[in-house]
C-alpha atoms as a PDB file:
ATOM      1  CA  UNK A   1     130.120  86.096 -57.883  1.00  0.00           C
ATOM      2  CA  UNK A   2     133.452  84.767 -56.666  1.00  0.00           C
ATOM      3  CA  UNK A   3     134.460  83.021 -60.033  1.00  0.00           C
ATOM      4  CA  UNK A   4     136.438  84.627 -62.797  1.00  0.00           C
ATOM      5  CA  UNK A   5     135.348  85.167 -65.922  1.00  0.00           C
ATOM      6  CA  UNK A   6     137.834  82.706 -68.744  1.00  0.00           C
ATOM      7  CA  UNK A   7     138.165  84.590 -71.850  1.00  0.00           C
ATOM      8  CA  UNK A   8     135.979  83.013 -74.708  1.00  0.00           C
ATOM      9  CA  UNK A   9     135.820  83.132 -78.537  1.00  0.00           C
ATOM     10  CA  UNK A  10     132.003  83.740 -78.097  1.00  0.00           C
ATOM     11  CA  UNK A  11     133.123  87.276 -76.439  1.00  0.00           C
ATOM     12  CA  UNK A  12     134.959  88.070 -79.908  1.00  0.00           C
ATOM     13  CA  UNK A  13     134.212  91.225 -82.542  1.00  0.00           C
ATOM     14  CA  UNK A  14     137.098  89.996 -84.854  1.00  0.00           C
ATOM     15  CA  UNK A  15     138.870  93.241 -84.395  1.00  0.00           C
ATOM     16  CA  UNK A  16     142.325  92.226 -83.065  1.00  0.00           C
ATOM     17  CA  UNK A  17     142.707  95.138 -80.978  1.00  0.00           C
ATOM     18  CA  UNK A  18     139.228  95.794 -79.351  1.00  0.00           C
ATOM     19  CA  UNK A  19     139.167  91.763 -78.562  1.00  0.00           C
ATOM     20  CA  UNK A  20     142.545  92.870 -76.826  1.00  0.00           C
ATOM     21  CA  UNK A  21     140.881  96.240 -74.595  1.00  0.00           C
ATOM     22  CA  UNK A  22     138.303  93.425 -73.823  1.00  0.00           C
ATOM     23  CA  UNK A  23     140.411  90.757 -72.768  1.00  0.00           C
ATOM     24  CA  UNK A  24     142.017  93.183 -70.346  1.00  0.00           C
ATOM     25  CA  UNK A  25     138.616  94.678 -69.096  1.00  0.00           C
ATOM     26  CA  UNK A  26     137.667  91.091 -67.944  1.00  0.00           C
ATOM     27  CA  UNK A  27     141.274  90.954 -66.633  1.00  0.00           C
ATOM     28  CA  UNK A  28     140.557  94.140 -64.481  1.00  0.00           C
ATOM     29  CA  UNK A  29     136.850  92.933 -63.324  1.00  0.00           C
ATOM     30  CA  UNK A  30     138.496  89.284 -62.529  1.00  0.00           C
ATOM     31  CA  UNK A  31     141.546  91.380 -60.245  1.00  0.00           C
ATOM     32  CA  UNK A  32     138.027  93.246 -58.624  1.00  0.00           C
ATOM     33  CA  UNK A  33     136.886  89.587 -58.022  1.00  0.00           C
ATOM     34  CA  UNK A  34     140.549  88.883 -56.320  1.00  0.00           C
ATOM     35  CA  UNK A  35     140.146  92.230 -53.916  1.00  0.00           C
ATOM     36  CA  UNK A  36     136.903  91.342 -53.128  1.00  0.00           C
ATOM     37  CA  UNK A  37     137.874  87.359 -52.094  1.00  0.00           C
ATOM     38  CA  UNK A  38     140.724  88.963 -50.095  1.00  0.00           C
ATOM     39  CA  UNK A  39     140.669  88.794 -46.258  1.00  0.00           C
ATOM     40  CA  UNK A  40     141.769  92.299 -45.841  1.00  0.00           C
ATOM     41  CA  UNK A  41     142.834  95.118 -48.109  1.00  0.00           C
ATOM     42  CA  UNK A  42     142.900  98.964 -47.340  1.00  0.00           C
ATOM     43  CA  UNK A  43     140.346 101.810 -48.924  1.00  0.00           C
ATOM     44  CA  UNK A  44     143.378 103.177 -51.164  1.00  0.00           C
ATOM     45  CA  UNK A  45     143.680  99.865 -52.940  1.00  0.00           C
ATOM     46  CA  UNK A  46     140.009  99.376 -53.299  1.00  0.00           C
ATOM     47  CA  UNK A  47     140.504 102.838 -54.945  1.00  0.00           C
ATOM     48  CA  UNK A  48     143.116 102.420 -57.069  1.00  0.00           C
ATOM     49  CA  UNK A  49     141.567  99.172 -58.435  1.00  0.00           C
ATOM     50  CA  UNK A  50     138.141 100.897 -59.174  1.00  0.00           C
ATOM     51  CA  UNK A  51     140.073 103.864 -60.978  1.00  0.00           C
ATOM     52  CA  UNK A  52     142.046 101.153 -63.118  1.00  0.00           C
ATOM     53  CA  UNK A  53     138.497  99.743 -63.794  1.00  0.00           C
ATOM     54  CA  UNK A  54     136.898 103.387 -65.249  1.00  0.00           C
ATOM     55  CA  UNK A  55     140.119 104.555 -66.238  1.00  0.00           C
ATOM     56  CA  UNK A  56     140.543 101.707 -69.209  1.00  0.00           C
ATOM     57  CA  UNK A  57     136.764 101.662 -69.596  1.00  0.00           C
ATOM     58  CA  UNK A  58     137.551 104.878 -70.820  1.00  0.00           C
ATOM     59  CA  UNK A  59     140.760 104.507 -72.850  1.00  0.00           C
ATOM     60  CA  UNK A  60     138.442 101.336 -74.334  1.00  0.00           C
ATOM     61  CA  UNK A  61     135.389 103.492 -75.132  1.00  0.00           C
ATOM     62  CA  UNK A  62     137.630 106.320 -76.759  1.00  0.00           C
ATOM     63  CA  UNK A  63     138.878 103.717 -79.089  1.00  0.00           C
ATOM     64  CA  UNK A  64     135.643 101.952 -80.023  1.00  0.00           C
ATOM     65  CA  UNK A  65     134.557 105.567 -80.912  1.00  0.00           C
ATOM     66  CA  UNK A  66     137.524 107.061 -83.020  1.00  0.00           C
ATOM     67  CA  UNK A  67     136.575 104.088 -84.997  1.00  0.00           C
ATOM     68  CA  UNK A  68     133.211 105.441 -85.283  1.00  0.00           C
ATOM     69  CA  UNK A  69     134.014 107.821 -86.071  1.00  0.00           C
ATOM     70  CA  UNK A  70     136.565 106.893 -88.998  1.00  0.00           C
ATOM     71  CA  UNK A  71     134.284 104.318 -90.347  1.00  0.00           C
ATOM     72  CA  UNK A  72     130.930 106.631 -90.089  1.00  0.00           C
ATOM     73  CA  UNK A  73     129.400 103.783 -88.480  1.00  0.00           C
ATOM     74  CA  UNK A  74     125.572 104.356 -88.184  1.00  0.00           C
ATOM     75  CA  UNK A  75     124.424 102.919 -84.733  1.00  0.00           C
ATOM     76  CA  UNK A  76     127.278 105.335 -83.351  1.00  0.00           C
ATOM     77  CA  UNK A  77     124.876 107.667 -81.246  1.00  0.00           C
ATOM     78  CA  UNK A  78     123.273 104.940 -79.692  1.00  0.00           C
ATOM     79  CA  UNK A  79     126.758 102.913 -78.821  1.00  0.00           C
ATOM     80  CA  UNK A  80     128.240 105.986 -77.414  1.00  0.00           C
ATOM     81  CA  UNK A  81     124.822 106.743 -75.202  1.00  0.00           C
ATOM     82  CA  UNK A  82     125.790 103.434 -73.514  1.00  0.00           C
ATOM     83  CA  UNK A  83     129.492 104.153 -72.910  1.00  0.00           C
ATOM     84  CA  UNK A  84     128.425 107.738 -71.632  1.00  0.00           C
ATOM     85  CA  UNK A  85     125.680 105.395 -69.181  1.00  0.00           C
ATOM     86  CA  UNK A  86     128.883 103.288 -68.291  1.00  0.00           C
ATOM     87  CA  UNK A  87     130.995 106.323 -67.968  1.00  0.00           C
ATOM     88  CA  UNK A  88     128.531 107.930 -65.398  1.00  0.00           C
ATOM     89  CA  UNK A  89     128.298 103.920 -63.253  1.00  0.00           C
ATOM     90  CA  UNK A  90     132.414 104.429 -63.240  1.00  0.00           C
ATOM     91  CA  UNK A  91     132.227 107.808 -61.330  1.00  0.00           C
ATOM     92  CA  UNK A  92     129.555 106.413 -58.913  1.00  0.00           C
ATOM     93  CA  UNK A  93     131.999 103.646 -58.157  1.00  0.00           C
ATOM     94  CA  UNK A  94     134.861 106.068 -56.516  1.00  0.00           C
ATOM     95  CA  UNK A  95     132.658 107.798 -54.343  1.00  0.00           C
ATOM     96  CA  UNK A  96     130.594 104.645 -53.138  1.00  0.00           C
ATOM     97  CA  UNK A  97     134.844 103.202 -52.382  1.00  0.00           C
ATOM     98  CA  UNK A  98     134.875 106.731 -50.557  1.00  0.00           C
ATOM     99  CA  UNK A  99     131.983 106.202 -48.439  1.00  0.00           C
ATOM    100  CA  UNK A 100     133.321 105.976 -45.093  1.00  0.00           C
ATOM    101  CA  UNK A 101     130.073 104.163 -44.274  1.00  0.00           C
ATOM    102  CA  UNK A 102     129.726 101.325 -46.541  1.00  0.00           C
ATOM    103  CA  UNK A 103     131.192  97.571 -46.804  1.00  0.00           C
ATOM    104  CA  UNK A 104     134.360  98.004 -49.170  1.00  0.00           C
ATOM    105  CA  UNK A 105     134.244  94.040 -49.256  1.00  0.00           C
ATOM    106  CA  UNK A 106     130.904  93.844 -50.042  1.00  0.00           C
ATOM    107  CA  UNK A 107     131.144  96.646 -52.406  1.00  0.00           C
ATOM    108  CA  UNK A 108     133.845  95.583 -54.222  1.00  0.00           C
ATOM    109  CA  UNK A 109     132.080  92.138 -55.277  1.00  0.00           C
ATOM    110  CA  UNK A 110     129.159  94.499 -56.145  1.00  0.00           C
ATOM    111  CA  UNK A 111     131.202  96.638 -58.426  1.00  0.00           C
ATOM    112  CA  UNK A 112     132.772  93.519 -59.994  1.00  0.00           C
ATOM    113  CA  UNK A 113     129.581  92.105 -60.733  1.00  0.00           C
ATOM    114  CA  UNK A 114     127.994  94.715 -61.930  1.00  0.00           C
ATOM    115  CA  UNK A 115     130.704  95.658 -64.646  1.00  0.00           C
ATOM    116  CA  UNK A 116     131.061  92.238 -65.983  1.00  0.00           C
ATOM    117  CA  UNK A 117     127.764  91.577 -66.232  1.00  0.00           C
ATOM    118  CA  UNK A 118     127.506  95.185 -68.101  1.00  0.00           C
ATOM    119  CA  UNK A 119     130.848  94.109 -70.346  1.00  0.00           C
ATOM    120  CA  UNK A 120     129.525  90.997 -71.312  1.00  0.00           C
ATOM    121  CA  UNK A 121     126.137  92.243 -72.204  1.00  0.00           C
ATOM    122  CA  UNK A 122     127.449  95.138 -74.182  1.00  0.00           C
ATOM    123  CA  UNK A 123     130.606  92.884 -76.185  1.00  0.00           C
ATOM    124  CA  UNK A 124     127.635  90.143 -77.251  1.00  0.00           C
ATOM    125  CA  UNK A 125     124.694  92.697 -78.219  1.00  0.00           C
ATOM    126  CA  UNK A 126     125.946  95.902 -78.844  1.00  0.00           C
ATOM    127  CA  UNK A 127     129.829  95.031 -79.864  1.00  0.00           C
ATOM    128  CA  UNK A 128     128.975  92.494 -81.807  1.00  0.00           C
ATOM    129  CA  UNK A 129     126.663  94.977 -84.050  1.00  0.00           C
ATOM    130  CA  UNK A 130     129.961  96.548 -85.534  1.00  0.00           C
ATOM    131  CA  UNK A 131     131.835  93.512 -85.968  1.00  0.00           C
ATOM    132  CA  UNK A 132     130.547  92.782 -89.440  1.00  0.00           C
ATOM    133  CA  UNK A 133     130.291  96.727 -90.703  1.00  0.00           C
ATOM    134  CA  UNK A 134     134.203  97.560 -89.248  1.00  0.00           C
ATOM    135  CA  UNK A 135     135.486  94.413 -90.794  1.00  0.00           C
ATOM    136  CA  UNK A 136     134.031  95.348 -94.272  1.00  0.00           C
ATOM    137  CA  UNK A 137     135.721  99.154 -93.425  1.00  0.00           C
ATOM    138  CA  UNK A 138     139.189  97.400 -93.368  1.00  0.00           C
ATOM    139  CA  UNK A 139     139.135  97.278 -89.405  1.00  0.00           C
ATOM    140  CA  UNK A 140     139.977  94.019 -88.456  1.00  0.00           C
END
């Protein structure tokens, strides 16, 4: 995957600030796709980029579920079972970056295109479950 994912309305839960988080997820996972087109770049960048990636993953998920929590929305077990699944991916990421025996290149791209494929899954079918049910709780 060398092309960048464009911000669309499609990708929207019509909660101003969680169509924010996502907008700069993509933004992180399209700077991934940068590092990874790059002709050279050192280990400690690749690392710093792939903490940025699981460190807003996380400040995103902890969002998404104070609102759960707030709005006693019912599908919140099974939402937060996949952030804790993404959340678990993340820490793989650093130590495969670490792994003075791999491709950084090649596992950059592979990081990238895992975790937009995962984003984009999870905004359109799981997301998208809590658009309706936070937007009737006054979350908008």
């Amino acid at each position: 995957m060398d092309k960048k994912i464009l911000w669309s309305q499609e990708y929207s839960v019509n909660v101003a600030d969680l169509d924010a988080q996502h907008k700069e997820w993509i933004n992180i996972c399209n700077n991934l796709i940068d590092l990874a087109g790059s002709d050279s770049f050192t280990k400690e960048e690749a690392l710093m980029r792939v903490a940025r990636l699981g460190d807003y993953a996380h400040y995103h998920f902890s969002t998404e579920e104070k609102l759960f929590d707030e709005t006693k929305y019912p599908d919140a077990v099974a939402h937060v079972e996949a952030h804790n699944q993404f959340r678990k991916k993340a820490e793989s990421f650093i130590d495969q970056i670490r792994d003075e025996n791999i491709d950084a290149k090649e596992t950059i791209k592979e990081i990238a295109e895992f975790t937009i494929d995962w984003l984009l899954k999870h905004i359109l079918v799981v997301d998208k479950k809590y658009s309706e049910f936070f937007n009737q709780h006054g979350v908008k």
